[in-house]
N, C-alpha and C. Protein backbone atom coordinates (compact mmCIF):
# COMPACT_ATOMS: atom_id res chain seq x y z
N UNK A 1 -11.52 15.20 1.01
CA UNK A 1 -10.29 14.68 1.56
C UNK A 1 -9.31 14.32 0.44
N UNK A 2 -9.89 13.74 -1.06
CA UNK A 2 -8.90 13.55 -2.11
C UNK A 2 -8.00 14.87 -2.31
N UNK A 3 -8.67 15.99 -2.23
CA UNK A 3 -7.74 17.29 -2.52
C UNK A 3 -6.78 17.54 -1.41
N UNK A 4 -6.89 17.21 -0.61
CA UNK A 4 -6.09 17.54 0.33
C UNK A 4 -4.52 16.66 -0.07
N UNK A 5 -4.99 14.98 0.03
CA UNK A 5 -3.68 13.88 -0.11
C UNK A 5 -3.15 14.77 -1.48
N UNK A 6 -3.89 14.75 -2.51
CA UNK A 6 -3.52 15.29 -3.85
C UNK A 6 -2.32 17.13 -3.48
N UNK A 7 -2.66 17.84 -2.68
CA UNK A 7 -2.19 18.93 -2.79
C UNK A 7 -0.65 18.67 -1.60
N UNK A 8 -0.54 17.56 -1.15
CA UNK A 8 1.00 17.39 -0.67
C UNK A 8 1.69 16.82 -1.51
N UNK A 9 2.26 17.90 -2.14
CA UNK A 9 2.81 17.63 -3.70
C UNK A 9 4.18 17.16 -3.10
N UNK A 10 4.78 17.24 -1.66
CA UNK A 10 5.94 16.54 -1.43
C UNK A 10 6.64 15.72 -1.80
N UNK A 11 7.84 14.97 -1.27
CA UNK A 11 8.32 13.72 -2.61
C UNK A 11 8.69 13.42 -0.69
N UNK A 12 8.82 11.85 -0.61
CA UNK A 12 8.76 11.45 0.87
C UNK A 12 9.73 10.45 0.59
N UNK A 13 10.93 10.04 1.82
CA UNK A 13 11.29 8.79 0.90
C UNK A 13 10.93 7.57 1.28
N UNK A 14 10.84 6.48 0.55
CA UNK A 14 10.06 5.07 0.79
C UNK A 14 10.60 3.97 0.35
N UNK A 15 10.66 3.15 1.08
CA UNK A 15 11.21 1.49 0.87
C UNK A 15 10.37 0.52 0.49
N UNK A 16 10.56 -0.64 -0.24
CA UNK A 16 9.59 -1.26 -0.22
C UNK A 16 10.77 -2.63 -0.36
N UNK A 17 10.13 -3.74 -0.95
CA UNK A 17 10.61 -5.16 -1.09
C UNK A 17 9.91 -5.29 -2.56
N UNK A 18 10.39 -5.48 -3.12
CA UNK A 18 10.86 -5.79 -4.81
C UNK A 18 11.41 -6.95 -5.62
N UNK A 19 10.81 -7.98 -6.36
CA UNK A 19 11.70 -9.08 -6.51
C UNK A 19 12.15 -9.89 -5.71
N UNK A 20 10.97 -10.64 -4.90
CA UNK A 20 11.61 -11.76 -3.69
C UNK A 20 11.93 -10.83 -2.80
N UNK A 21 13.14 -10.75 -2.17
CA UNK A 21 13.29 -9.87 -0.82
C UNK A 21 14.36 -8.72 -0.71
N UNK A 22 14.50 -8.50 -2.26
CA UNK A 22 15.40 -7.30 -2.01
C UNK A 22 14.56 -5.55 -1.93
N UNK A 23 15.22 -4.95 -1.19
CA UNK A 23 14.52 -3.85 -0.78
C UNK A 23 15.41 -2.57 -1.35
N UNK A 24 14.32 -1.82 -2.05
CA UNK A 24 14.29 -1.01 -2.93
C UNK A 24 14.01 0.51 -2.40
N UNK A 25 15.07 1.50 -2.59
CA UNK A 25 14.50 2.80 -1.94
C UNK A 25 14.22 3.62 -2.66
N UNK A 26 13.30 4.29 -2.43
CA UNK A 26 13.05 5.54 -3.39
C UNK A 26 12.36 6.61 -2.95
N UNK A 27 11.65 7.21 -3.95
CA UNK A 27 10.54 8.15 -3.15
C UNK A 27 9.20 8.54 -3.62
N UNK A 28 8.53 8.72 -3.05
CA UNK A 28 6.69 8.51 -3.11
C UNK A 28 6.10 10.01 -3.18
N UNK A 29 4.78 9.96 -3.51
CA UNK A 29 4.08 11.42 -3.41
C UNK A 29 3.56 11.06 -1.74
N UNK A 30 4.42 12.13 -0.76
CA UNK A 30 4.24 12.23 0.56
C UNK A 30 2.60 11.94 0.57
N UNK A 31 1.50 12.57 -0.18
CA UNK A 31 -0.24 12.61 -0.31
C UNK A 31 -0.41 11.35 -0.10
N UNK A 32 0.01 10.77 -1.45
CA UNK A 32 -0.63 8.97 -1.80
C UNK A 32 -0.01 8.00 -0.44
N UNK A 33 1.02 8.94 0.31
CA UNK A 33 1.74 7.50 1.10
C UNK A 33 1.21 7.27 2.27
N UNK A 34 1.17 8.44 2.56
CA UNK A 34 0.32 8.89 4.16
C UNK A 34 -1.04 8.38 3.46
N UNK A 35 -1.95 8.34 2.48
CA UNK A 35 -3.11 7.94 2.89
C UNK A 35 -2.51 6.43 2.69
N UNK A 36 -1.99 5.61 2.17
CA UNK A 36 -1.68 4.11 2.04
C UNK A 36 -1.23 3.80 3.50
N UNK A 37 -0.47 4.65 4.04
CA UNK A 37 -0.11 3.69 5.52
C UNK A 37 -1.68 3.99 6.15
N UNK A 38 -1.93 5.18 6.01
CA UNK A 38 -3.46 5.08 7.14
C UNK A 38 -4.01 4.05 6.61
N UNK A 39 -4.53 3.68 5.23
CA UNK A 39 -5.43 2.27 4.87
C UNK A 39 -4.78 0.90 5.35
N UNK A 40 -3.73 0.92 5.22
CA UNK A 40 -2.96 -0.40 5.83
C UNK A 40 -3.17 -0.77 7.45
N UNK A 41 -2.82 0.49 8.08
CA UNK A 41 -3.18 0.09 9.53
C UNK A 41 -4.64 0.43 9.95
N UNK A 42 -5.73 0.33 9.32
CA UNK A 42 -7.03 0.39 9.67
C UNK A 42 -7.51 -0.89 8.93
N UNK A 43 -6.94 -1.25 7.62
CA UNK A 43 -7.38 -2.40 7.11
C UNK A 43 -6.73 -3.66 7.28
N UNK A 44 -5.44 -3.75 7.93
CA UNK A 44 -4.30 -4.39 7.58
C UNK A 44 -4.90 -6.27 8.46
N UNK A 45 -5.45 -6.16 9.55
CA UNK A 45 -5.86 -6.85 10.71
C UNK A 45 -7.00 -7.61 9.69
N UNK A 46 -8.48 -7.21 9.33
CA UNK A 46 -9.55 -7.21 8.73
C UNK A 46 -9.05 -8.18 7.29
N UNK A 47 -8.12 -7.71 6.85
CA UNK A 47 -7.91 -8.52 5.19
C UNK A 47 -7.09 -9.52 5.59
N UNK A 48 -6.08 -9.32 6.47
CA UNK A 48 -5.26 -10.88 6.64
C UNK A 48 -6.35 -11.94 7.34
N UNK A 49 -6.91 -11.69 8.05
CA UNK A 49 -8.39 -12.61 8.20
C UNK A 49 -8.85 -13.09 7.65
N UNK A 50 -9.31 -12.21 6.85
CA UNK A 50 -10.38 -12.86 5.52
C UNK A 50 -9.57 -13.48 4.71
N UNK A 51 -7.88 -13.42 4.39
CA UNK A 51 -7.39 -14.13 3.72
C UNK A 51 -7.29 -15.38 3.65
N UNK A 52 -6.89 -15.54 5.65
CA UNK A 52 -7.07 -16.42 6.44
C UNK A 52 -7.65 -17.60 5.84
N UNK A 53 -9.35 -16.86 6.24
CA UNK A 53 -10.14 -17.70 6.79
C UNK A 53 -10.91 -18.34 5.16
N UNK A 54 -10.48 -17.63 3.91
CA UNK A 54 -10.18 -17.72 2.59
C UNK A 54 -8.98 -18.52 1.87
N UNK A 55 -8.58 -19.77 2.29
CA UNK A 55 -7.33 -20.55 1.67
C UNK A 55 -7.72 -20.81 0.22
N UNK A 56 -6.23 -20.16 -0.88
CA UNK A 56 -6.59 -20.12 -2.12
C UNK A 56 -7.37 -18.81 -2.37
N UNK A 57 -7.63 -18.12 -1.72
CA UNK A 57 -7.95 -16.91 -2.16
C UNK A 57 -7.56 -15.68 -2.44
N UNK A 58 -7.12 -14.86 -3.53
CA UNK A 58 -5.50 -13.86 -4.03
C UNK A 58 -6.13 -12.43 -3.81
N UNK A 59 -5.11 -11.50 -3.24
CA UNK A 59 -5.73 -10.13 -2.87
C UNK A 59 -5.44 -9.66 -4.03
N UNK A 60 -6.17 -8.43 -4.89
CA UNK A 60 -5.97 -7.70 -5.44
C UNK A 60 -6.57 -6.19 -5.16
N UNK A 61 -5.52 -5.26 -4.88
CA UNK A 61 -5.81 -3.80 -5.08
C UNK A 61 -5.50 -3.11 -6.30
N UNK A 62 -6.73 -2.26 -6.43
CA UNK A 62 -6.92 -1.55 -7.09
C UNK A 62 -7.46 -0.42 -7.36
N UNK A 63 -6.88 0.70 -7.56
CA UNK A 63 -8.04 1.91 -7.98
C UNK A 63 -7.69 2.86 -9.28
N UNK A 64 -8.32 4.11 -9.02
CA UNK A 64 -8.64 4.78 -10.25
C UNK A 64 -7.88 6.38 -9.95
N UNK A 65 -7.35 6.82 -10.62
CA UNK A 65 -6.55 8.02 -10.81
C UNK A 65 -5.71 8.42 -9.34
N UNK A 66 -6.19 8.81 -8.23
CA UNK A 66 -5.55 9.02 -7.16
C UNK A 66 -5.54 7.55 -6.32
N UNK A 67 -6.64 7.31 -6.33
CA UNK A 67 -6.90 5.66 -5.56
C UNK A 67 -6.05 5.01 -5.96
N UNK A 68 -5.42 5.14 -7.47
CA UNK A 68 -4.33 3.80 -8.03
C UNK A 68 -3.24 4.48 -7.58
N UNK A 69 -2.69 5.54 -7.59
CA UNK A 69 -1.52 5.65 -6.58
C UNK A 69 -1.36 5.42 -5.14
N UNK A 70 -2.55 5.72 -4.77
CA UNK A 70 -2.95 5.05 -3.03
C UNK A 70 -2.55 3.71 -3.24
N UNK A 71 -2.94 2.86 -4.25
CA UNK A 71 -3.24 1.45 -4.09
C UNK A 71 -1.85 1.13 -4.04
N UNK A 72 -1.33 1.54 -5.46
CA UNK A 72 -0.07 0.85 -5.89
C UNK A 72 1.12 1.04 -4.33
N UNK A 73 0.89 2.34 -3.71
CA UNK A 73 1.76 2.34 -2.29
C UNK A 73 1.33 1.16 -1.40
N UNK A 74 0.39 1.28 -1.05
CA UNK A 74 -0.28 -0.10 -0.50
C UNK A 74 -0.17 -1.48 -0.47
N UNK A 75 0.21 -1.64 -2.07
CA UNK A 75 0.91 -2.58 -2.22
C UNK A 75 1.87 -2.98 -1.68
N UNK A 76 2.89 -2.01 -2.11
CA UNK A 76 4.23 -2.06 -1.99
C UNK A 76 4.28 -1.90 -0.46
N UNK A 77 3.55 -1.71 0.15
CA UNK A 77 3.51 -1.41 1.81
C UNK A 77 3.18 -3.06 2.28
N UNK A 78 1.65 -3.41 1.99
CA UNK A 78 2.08 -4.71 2.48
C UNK A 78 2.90 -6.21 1.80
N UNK A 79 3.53 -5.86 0.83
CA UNK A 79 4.36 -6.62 0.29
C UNK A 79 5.88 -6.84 1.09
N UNK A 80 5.74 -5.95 2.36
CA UNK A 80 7.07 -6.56 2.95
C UNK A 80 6.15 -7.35 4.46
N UNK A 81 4.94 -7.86 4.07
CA UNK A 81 4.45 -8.24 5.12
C UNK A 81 3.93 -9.67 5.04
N UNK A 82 4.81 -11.04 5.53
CA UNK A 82 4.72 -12.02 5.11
C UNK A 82 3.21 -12.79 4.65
N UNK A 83 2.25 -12.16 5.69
CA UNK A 83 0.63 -12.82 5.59
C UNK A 83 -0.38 -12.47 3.88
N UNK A 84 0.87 -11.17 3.47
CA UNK A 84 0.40 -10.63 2.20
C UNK A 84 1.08 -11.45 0.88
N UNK A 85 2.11 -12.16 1.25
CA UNK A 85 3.41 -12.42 -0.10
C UNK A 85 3.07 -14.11 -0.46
């Protein structure tokens, strides 16, 4: 499935929130973005919970060559989402 996100060499365009609440447009590898929104809305419910139910406890994503571009979208995906900021 990595070859696949990897071979939509597309450029997609994408918003995010940047610096407090100003929102920033640009554009993404269509591959890495589409798999970051699918992880967000399958994980998105599950981690604000555990954040929850975790006071004082800081999310960090992270990954490794394709995963860190997954991640870093991810970020920037739930960073306009108050339960994440």
């Amino acid at each position: 499935q990595d070859v696949l996100v990897d071979l939509v060499c597309e450029q997609t365009e994408f918003e995010s929130i940047y610096d407090g609440d100003e929102i920033r447009k640009g554009k993404a590898h269509k591959g890495f973005l589409t798999a970051a929104q699918r992880l967000a809305g399958e994980l998105h419910i599950l981690v604000a919970e555990a954040l929850r139910e975790n006071p004082g406890y800081e999310l960090v994503i992270t990954g490794h060559s394709l995963g860190a571009g997954v991640a870093t979208i991810l970020t920037l995906l739930w960073a306009r989402m108050p339960e994440f900021r």
